[in-house]
Structures are given as structure tokens and as C-alpha cells.
C-alpha atoms as a PDB file:
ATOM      1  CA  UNK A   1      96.994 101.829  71.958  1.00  0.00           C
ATOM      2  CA  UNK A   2      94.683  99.160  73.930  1.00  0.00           C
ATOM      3  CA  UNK A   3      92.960 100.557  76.802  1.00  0.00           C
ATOM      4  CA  UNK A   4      94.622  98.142  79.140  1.00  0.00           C
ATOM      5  CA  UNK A   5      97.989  99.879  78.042  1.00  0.00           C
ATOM      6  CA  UNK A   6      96.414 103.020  79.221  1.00  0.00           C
ATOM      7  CA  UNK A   7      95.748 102.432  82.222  1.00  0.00           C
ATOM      8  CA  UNK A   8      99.102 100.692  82.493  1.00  0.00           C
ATOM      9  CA  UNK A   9     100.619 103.959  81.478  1.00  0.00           C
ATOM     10  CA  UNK A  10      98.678 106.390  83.669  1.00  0.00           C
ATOM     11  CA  UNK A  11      99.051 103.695  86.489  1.00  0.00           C
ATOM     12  CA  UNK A  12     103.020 104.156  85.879  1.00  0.00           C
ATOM     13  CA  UNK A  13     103.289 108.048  85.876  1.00  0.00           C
ATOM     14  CA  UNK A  14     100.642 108.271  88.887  1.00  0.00           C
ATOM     15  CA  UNK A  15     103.182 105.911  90.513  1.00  0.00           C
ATOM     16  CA  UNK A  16     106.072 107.713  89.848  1.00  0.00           C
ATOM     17  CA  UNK A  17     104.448 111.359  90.410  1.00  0.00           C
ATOM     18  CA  UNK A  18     103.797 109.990  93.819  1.00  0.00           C
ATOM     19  CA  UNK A  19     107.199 108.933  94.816  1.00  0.00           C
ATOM     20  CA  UNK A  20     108.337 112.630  93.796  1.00  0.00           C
ATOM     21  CA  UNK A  21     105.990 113.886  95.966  1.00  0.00           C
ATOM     22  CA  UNK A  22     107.027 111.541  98.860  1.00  0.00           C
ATOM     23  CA  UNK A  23     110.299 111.868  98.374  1.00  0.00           C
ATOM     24  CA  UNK A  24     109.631 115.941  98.312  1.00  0.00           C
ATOM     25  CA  UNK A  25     107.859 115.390 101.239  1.00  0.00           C
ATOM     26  CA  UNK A  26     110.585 113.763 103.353  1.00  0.00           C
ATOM     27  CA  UNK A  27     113.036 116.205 102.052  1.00  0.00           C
ATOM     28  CA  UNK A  28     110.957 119.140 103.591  1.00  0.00           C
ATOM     29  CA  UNK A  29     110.469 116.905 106.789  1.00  0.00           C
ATOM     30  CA  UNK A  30     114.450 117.073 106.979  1.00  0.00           C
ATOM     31  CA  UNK A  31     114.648 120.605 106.605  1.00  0.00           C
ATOM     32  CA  UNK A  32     111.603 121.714 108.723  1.00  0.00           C
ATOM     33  CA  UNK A  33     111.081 118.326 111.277  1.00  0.00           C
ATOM     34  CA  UNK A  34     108.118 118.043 113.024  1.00  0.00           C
ATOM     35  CA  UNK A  35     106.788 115.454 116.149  1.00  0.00           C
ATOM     36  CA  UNK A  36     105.742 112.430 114.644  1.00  0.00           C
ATOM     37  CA  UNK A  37     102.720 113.045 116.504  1.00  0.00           C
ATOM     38  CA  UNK A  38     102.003 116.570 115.030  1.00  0.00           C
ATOM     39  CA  UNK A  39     102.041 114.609 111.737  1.00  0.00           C
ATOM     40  CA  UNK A  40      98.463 112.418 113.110  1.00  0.00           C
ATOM     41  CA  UNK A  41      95.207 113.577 112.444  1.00  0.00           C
ATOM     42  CA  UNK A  42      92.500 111.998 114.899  1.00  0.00           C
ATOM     43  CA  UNK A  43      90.548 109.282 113.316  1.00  0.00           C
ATOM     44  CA  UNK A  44      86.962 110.477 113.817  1.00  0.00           C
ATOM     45  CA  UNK A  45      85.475 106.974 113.424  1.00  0.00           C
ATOM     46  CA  UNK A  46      88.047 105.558 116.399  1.00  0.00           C
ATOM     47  CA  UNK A  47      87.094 108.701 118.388  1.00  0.00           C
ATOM     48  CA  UNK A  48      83.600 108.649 117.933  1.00  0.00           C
ATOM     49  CA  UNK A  49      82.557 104.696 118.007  1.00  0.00           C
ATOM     50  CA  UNK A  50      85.937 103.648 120.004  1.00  0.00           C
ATOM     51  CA  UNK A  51      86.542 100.929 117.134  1.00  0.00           C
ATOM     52  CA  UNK A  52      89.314 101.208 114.692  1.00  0.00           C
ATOM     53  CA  UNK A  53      88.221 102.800 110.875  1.00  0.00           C
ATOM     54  CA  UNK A  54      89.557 100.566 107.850  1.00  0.00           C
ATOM     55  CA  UNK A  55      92.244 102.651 107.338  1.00  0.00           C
ATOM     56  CA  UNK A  56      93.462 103.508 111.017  1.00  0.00           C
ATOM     57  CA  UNK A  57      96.918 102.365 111.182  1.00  0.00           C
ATOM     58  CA  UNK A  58      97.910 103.311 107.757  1.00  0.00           C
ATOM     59  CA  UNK A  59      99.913 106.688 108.598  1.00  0.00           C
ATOM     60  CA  UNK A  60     101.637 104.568 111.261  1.00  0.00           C
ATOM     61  CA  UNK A  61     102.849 101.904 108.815  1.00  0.00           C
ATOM     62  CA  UNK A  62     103.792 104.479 106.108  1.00  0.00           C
ATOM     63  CA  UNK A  63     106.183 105.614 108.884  1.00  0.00           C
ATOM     64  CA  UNK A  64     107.452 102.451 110.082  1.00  0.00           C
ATOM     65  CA  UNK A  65     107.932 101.256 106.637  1.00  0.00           C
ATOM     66  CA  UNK A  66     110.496 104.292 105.871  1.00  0.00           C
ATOM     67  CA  UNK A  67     112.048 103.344 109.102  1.00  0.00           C
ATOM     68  CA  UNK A  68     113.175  99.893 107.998  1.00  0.00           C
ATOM     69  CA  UNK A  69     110.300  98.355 110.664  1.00  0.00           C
ATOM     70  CA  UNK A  70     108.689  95.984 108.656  1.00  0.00           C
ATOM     71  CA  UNK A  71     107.144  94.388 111.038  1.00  0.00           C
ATOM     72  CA  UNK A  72     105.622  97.201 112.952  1.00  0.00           C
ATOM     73  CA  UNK A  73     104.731  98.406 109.591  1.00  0.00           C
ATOM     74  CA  UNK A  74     102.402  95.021 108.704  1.00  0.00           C
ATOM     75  CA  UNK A  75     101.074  94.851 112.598  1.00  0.00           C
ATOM     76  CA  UNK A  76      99.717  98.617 112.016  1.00  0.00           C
ATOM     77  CA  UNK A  77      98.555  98.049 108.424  1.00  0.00           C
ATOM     78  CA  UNK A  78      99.522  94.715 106.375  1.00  0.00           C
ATOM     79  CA  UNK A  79      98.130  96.887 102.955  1.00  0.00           C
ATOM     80  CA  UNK A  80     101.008  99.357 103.141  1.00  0.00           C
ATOM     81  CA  UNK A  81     103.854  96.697 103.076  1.00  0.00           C
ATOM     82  CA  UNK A  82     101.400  95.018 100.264  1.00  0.00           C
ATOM     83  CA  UNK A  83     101.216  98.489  98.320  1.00  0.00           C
ATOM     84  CA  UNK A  84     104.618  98.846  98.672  1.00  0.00           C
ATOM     85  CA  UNK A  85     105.585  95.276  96.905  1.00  0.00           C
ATOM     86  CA  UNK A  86     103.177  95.259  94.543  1.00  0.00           C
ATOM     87  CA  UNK A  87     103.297  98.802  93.296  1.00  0.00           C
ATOM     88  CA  UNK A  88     107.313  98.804  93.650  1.00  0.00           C
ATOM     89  CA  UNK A  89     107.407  96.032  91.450  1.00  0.00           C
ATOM     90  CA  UNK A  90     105.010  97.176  88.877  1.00  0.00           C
ATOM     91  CA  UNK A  91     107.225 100.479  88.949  1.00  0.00           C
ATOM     92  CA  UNK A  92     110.490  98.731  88.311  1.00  0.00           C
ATOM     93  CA  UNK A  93     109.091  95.917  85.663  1.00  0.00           C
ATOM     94  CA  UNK A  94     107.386  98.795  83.675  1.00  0.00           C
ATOM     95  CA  UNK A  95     110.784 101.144  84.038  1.00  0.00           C
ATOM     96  CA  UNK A  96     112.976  98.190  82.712  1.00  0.00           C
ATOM     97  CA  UNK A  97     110.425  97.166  79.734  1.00  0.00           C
ATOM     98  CA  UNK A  98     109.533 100.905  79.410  1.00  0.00           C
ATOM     99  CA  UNK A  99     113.518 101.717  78.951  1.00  0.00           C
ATOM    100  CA  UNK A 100     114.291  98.526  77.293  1.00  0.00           C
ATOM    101  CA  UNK A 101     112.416  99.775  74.339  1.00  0.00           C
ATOM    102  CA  UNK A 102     109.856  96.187  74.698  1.00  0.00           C
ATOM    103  CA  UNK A 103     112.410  94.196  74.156  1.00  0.00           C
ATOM    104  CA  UNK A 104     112.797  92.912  77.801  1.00  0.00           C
ATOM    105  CA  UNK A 105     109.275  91.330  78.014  1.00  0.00           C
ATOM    106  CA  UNK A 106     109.082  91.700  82.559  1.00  0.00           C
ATOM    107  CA  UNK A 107     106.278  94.467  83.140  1.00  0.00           C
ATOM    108  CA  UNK A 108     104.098  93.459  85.431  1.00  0.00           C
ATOM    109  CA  UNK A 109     100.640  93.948  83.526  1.00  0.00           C
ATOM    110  CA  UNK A 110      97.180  95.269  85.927  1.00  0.00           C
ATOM    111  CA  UNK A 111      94.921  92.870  86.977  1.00  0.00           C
ATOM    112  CA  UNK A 112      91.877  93.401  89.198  1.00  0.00           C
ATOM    113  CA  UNK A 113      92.585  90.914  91.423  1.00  0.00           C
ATOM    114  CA  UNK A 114      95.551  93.464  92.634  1.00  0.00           C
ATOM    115  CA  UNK A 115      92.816  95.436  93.686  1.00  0.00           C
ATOM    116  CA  UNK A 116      90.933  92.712  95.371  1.00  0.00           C
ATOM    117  CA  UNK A 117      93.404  91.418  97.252  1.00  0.00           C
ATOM    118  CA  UNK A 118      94.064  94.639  98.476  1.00  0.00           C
ATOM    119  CA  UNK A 119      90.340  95.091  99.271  1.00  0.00           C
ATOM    120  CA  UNK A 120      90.676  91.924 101.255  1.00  0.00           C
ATOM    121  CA  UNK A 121      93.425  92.909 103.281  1.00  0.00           C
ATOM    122  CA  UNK A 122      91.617  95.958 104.437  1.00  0.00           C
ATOM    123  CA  UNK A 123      88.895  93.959 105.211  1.00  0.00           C
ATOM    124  CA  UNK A 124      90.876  91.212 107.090  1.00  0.00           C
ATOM    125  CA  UNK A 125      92.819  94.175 108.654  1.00  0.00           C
ATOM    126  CA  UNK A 126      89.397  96.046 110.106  1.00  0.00           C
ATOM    127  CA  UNK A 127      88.039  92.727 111.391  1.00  0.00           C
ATOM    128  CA  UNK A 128      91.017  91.213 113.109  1.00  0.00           C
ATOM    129  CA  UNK A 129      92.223  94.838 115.336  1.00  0.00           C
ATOM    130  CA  UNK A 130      88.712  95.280 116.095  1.00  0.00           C
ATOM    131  CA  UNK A 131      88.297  91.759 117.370  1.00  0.00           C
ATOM    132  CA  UNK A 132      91.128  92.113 119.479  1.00  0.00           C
ATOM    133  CA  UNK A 133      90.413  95.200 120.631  1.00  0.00           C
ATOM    134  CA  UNK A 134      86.666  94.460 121.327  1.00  0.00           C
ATOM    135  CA  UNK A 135      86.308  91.333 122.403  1.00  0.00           C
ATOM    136  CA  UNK A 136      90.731  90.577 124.287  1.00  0.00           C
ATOM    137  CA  UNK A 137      90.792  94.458 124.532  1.00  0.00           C
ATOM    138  CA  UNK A 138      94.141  94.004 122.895  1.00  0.00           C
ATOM    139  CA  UNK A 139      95.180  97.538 120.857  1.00  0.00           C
ATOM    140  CA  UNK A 140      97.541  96.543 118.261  1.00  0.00           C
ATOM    141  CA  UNK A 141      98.064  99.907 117.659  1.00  0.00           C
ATOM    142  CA  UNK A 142      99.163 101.413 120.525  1.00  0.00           C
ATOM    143  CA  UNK A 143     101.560  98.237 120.926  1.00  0.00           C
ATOM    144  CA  UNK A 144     103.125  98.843 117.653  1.00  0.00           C
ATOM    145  CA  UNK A 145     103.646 102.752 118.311  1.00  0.00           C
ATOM    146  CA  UNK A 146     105.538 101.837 121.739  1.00  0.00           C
ATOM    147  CA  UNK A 147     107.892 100.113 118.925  1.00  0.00           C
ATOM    148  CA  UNK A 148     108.479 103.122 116.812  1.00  0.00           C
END
């Protein structure tokens, strides 16, 4: 087996090992709900420095996304609805190829540039909210949480 195929294979089960855990994860948060605020842990870069980390937001989206808000999900952090479309699709492509024995040819194969694009986006991301929030002392945040 080629090293690309791999990481294409541990990339697969890490995927799917992490939906089981998220999926576990909601299924205790329907037995034993908590505040959706309970669930936050302070950003010490935000509290310290009053400017938003690269990955402030991302809990937020996470949450919106499950909530069918996809909007409020990109607004709090556009790499969560990327994740989600990019790594749902290599899931599914490899699953159909995977049980398809090969012989339906659709599995999305890794490329870097998955992972810089994504790098971008954060990047992007960090820039843009801080800009707002800096300079317009517009919190994109707090105006998508008055949404969920």
C-alpha cells in the first residue's frame, strides 16, 4: 500500500471515529442538557488582548451548524461549514468506493491544498472580525449569538 493510501485510510477512520464521538456526545447532551453557555470556555487571547484568537467563534459555529443555521454558522467561523463539506464528502466518496469494493472510482483523494485553503480561511477569518471589531467596533460574534 502507497503512503498516500495511508493516510487516506487513517484520514477515513479518524473521520469516522469522530462522528461517533460527536454523535455520543449529543446523545449525552440529550440525556444530561446543559446551558449552551456552560458548554463555553473563555478564550484567554479575547480576554486578555480584547481581539478575537484564530479560532474564537469555532464552538459557536459547531453549534449553529447542528442547528440547521448555516449562516450564523459561516458569520462565527466560515472553516466549520468548510470542514464540514469537505470532510463530509471525503467521508461519503471513500464509504461508497470503500464499500463498492474499487469498483466505483468517486473517493475524494487528500491533497494539501485542502489544508491550505483551510489555513487561509482561518487566516481571512482572524483578520476580517478583528478589523471590524478594531477599527468599526463591529462584534460579529456577539451579533451572531443574539441569532442562536
Amino acid at each position: 500500500m502507497r503512503q498516500r493510501e495511508k493516510e487516506e485510510t487513517a484520514l477515513f477512520y479518524i473521520g469516522w471515529s469522530l462522528i461517533a464521538i460527536g454523535c455520543t456526545m449529543g446523545l449525552m447532551y440529550q440525556i444530561f442538557p446543559l446551558p449552551f453557555s456552560k458548554l463555553l470556555l473563555p478564550c484567554l487571547v479575547n480576554s486578555t488582548f480584547g481581539i478575537y484568537c484564530p479560532g474564537c467563534g469555532g464552538t459557536r459555529a459547531v453549534w449553529a451548524l447542528f442547528h440547521g443555521k448555516l449562516a450564523a454558522s459561516f458569520v462565527c467561523h466560515p472553516l466549520v461549514i468548510y470542514t464540514a463539506a469537505v470532510g463530509g464528502w471525503f467521508l461519503v466518496s471513500q464509504s461508497i468506493e470503500r464499500i463498492s469494493r474499487h469498483r466505483i472510482k468517486i473517493g475524494m483523494k487528500y491533497r494539501d491544498i485542502y489544508i491550505w485553503a483551510a489555513l487561509g480561511i482561518v487566516i481571512v477569518n482572524f483578520f476580517i472580525k478583528n478589523l471590524l471589531l478594531i477599527i468599526w467596533n463591529i462584534d460579529l460574534l456577539e451579533a451572531a449569538n443574539l441569532s442562536l
